[in-house]
C-alpha atoms as a PDB file:
ATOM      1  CA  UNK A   1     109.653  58.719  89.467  1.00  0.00           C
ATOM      2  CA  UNK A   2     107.175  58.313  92.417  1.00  0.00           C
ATOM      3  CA  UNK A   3     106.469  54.971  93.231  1.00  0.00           C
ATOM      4  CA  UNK A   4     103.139  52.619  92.643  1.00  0.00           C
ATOM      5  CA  UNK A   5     101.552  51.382  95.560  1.00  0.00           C
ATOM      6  CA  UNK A   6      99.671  48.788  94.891  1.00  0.00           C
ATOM      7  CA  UNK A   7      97.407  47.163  97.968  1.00  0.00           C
ATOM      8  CA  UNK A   8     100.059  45.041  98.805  1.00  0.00           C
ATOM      9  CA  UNK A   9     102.853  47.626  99.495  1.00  0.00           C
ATOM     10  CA  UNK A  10      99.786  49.016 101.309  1.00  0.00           C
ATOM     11  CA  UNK A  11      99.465  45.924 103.404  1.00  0.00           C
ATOM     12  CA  UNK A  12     103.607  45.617 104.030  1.00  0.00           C
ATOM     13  CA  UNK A  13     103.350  49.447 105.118  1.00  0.00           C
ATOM     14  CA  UNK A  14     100.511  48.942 107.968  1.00  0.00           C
ATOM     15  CA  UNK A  15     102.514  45.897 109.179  1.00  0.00           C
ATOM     16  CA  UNK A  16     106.174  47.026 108.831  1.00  0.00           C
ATOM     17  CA  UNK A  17     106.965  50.219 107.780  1.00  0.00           C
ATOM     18  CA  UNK A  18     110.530  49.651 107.279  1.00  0.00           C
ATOM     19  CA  UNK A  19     109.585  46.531 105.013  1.00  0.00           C
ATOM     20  CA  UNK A  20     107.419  48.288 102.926  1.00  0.00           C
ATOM     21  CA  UNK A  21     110.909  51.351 102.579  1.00  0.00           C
ATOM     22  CA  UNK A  22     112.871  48.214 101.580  1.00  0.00           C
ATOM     23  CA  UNK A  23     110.354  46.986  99.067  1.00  0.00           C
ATOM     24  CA  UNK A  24     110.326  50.297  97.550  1.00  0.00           C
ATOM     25  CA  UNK A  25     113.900  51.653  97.835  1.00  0.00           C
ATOM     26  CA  UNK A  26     116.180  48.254  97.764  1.00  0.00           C
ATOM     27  CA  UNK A  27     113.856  45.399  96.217  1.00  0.00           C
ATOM     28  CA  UNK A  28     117.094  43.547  95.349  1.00  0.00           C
ATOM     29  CA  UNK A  29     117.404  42.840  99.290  1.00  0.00           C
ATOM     30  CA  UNK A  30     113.841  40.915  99.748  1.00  0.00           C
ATOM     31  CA  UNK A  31     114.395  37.501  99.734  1.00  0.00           C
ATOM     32  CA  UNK A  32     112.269  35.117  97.899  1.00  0.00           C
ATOM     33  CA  UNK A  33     109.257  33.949  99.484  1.00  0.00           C
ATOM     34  CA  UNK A  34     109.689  30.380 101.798  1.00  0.00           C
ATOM     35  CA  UNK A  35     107.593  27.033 101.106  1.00  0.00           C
ATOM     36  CA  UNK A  36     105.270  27.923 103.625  1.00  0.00           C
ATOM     37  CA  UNK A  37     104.301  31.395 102.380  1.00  0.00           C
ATOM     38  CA  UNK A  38     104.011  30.353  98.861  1.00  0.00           C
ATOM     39  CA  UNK A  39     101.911  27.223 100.366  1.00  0.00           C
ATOM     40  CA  UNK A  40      99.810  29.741 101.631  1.00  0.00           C
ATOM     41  CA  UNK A  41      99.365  31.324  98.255  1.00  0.00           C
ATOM     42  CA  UNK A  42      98.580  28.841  96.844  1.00  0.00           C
ATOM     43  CA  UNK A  43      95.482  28.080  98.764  1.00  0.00           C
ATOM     44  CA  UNK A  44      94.740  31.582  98.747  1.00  0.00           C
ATOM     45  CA  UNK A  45      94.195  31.018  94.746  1.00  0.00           C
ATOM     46  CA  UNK A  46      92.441  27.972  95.298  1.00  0.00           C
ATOM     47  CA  UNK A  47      89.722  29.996  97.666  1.00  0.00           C
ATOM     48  CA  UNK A  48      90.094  32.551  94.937  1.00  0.00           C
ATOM     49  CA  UNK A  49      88.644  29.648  92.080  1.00  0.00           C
ATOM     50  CA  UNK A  50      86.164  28.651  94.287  1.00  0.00           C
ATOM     51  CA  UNK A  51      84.703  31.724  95.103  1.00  0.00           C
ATOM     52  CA  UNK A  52      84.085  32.068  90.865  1.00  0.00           C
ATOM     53  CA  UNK A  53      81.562  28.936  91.379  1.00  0.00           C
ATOM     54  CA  UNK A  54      79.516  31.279  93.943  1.00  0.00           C
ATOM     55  CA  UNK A  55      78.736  33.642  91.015  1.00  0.00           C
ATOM     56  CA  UNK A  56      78.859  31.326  88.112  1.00  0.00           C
ATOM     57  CA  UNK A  57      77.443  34.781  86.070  1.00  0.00           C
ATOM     58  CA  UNK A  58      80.335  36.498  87.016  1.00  0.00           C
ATOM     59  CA  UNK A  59      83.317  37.317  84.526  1.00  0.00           C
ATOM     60  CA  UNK A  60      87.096  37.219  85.772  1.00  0.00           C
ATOM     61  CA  UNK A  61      89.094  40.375  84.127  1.00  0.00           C
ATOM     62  CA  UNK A  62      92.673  39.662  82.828  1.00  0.00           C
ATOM     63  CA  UNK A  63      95.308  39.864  84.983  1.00  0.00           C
ATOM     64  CA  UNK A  64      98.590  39.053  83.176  1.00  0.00           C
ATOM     65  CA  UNK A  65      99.040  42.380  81.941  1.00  0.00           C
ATOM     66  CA  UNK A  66      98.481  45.680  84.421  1.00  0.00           C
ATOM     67  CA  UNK A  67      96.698  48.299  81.424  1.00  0.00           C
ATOM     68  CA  UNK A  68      94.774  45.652  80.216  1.00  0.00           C
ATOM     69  CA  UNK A  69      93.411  44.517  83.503  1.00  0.00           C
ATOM     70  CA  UNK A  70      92.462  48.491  83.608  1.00  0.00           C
ATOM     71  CA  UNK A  71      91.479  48.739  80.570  1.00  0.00           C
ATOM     72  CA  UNK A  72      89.114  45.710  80.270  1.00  0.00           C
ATOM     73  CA  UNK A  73      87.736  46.434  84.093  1.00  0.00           C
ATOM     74  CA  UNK A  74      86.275  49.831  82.702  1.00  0.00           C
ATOM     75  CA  UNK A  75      84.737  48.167  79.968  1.00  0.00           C
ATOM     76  CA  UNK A  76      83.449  45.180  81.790  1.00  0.00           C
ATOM     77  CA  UNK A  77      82.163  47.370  84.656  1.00  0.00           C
ATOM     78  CA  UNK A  78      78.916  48.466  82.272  1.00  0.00           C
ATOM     79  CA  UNK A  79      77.687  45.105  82.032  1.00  0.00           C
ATOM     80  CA  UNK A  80      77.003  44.985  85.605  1.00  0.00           C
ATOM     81  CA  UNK A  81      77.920  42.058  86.654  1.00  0.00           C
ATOM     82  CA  UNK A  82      80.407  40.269  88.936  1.00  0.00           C
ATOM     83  CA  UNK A  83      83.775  40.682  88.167  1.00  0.00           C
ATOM     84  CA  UNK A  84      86.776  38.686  89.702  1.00  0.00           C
ATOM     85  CA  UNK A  85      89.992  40.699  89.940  1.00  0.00           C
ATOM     86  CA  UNK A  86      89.110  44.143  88.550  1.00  0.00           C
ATOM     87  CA  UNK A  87      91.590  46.470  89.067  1.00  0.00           C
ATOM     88  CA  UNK A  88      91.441  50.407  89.908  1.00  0.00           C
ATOM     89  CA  UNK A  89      93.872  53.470  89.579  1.00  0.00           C
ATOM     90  CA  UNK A  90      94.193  56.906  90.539  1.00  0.00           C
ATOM     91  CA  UNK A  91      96.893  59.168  90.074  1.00  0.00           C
ATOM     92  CA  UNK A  92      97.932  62.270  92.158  1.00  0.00           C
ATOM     93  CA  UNK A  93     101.202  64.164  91.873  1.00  0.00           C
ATOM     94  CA  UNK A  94     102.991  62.143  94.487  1.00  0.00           C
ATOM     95  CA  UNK A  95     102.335  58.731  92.248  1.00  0.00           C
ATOM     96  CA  UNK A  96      99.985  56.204  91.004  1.00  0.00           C
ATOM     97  CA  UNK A  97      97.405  54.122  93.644  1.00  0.00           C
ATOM     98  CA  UNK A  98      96.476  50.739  92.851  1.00  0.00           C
ATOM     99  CA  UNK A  99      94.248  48.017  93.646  1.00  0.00           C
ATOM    100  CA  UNK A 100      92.844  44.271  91.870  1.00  0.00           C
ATOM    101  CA  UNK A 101      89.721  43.596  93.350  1.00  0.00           C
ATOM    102  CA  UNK A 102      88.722  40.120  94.548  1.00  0.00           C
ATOM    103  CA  UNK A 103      85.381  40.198  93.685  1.00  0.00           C
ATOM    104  CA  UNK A 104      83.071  43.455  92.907  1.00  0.00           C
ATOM    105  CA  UNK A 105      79.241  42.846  92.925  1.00  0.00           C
ATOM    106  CA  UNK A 106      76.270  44.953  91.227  1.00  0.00           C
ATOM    107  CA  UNK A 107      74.603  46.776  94.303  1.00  0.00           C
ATOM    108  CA  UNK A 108      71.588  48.537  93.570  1.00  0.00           C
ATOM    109  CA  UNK A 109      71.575  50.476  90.494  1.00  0.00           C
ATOM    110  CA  UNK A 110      74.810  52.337  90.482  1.00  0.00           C
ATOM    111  CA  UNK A 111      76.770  51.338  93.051  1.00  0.00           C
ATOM    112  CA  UNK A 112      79.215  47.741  93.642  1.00  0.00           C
ATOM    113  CA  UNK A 113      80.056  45.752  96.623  1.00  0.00           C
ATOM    114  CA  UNK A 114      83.189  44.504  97.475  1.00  0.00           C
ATOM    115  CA  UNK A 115      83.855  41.361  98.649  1.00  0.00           C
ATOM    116  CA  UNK A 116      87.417  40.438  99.808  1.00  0.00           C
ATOM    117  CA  UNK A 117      88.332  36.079  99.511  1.00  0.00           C
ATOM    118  CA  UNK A 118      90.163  34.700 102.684  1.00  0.00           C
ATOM    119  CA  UNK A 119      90.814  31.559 103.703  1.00  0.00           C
ATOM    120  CA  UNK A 120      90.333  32.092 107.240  1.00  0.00           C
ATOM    121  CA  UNK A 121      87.830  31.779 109.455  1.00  0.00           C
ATOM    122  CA  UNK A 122      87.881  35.080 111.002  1.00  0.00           C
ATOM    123  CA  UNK A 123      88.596  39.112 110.101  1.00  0.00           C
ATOM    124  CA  UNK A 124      91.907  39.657 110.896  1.00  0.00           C
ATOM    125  CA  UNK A 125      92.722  43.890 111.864  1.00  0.00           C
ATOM    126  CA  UNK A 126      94.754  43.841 108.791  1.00  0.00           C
ATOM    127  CA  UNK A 127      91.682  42.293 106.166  1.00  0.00           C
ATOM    128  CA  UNK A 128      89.840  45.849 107.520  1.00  0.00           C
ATOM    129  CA  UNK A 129      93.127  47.969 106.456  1.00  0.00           C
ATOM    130  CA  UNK A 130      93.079  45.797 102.828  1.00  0.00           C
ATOM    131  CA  UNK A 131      89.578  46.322 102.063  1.00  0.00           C
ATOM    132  CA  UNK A 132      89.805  49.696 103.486  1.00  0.00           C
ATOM    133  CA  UNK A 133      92.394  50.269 100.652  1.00  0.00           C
ATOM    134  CA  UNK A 134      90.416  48.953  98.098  1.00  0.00           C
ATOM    135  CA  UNK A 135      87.341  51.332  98.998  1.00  0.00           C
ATOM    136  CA  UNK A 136      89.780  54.633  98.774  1.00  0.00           C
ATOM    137  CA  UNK A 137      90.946  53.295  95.588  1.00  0.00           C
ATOM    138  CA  UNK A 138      87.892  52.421  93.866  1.00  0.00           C
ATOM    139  CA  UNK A 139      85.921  55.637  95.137  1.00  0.00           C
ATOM    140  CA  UNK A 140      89.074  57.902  93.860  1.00  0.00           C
ATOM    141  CA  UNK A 141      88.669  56.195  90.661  1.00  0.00           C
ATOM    142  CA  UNK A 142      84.824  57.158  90.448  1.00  0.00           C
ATOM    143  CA  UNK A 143      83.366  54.288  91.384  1.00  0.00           C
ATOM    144  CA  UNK A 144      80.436  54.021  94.019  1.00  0.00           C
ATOM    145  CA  UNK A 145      80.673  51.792  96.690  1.00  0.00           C
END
């Protein structure tokens, strides 16, 4: 069975190939994440929350569950609004692509913006390789960007 990769394998590959082999090939060998990493997490969710107050209108998809967050993001998509954590799929015969949105906007008539929550205060080389990701994935999924 061909692997997933998700945006975050994505991200582990452009930084350290042999992390993202490990990830894939020997999980069992990744140690847990440290107090400052999941510090960091955690204020990466609390960005996340208050980026929801910038578009009060929007609707956040479920997340708990991977075909439901699909399957509610295609449904949700036609009422054109913004959506917090949509995710995307395509499939080709090597695997399965995947990416959760942070925040997909109405753009004209037919088309969505992304819009990627950091914490920072600048754009990092590697936020252009995750929202680069997240473009391939939502256009191979037949979505306009």
């Amino acid at each position: 069975m061909s692997p997933v990769i998700t945006k975050s394998r994505y991200i582990n590959g452009v930084q350290c190939p042999a992390f993202l082999w490990l990830e894939i090939n020997t999980p069992e060998k990744i140690p847990e994440p440290n107090a400052p990493t999941l510090h960091r997490m955690e204020e990466g969710t609390k960005v996340g929350e208050f980026a929801t107050k910038l578009y009060s209108e929007g609707i956040t998809v479920p997340t708990k569950d991977f075909n439901e967050n699909l399957a509610q993001t295609q449904i949700l998509l036609k009422k054109r609004k913004p959506l917090f954590e949509p995710g995307f799929k395509f499939s080709t015969p090597d695997g399965d692509t995947y990416a959760r949105i942070d925040l997909l906007v109405p753009a004209g008539k037919d088309r969505w913006d992304i819009l990627e929550v950091k914490s920072g205060t600048k754009v990092k080389p590697i936020n252009v390789h995750d929202v680069a990701f997240q473009k391939y994935v939502c256009e191979k999924s037949g979505l306009k960007i």
